[in-house]
C-alpha atoms as a PDB file:
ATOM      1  CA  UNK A   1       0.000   0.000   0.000  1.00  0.00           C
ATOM      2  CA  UNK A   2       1.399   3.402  -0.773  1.00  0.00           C
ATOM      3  CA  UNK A   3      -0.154   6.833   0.273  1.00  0.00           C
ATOM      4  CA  UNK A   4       0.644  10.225  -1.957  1.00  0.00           C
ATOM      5  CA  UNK A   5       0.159  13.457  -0.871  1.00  0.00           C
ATOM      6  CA  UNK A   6       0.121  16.744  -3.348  1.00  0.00           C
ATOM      7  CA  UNK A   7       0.820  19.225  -0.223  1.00  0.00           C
ATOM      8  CA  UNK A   8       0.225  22.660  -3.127  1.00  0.00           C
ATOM      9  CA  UNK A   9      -3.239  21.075  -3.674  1.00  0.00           C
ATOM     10  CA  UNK A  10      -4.230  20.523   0.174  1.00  0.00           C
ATOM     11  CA  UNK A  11      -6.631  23.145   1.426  1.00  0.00           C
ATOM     12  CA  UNK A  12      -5.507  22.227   5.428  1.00  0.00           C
ATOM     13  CA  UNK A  13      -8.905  21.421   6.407  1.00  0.00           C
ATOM     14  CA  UNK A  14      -7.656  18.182   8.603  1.00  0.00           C
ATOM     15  CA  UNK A  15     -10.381  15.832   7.233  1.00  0.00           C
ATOM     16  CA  UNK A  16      -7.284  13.329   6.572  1.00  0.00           C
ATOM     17  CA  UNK A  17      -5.469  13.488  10.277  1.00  0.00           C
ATOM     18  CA  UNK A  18      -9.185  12.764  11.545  1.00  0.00           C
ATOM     19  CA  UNK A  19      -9.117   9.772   9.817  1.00  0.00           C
ATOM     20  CA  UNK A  20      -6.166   8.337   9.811  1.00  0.00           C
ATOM     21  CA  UNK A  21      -3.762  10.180  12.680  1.00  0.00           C
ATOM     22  CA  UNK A  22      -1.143   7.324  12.654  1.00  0.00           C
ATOM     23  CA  UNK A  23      -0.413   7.945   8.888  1.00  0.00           C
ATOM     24  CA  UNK A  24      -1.556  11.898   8.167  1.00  0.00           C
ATOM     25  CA  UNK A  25      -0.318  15.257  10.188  1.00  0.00           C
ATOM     26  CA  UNK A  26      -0.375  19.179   9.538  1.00  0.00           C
ATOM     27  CA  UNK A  27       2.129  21.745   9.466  1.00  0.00           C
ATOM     28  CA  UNK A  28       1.785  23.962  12.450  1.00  0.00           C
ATOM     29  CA  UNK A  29       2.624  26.912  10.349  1.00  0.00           C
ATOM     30  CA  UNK A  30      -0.237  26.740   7.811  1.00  0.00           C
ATOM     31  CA  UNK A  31      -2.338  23.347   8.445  1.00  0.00           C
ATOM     32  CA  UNK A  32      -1.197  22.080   5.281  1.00  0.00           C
ATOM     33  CA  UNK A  33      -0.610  17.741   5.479  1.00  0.00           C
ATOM     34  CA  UNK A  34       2.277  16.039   6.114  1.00  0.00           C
ATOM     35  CA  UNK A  35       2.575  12.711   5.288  1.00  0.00           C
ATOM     36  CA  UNK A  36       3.625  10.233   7.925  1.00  0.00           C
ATOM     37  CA  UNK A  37       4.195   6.673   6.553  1.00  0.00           C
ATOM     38  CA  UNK A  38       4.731   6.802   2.548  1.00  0.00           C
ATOM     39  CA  UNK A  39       3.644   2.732   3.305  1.00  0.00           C
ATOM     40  CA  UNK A  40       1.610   2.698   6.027  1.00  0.00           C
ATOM     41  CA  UNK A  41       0.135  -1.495   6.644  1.00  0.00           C
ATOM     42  CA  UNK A  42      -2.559  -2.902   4.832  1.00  0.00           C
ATOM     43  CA  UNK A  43      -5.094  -2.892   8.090  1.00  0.00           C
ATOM     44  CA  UNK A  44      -5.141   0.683   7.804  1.00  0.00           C
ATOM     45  CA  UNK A  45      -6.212   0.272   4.452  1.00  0.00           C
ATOM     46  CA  UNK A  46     -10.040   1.447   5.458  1.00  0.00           C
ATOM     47  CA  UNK A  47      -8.965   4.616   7.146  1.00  0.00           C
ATOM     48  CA  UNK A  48      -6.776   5.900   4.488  1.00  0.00           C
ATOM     49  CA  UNK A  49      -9.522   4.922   2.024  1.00  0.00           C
ATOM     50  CA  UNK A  50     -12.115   7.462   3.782  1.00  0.00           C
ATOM     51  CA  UNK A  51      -9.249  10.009   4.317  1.00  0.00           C
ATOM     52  CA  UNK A  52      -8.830   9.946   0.128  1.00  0.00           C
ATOM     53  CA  UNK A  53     -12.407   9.908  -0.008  1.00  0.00           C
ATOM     54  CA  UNK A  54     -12.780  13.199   2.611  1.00  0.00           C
ATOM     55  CA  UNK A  55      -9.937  15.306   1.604  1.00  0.00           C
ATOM     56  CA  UNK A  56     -12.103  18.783  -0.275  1.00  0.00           C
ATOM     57  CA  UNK A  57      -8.765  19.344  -2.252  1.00  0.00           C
ATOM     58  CA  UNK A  58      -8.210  15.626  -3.390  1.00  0.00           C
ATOM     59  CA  UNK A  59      -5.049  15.748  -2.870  1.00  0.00           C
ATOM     60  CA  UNK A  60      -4.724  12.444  -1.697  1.00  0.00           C
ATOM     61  CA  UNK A  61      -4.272   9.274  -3.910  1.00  0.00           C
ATOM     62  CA  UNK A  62      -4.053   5.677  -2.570  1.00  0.00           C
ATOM     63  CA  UNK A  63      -2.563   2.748  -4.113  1.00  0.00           C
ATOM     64  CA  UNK A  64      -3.628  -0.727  -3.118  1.00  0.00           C
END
């Protein structure tokens, strides 16, 4: 499993570190999300699947 982030398209709203804390986190300077684990495990496969699926800006893809 891989997780990509495109930090100049995230709007910092957060949606992602709400659902998946252990892989997602924001800058304290402008919100904007830093990615944790590039290859977080496959049980957090769900999480990161709603986090794709909440992020306003899609700027998160995730590779199975």
């Amino acid at each position: 499993m891989k997780v990509i982030v495109d930090q100049d398209r995230c709007v910092a709203s957060g949606q992602c570190v709400l659902a998946a804390a252990e892989v997602f986190d924001q800058r304290d300077e402008d919100g904007v999300v830093v990615l944790l684990d590039e290859n977080p495990p496959a049980e957090l496969a769900r999480d990161l699947h709603h986090a794709e699926a909440v992020c306003p800006a899609l700027a998160i893809v995730v590779e199975d």
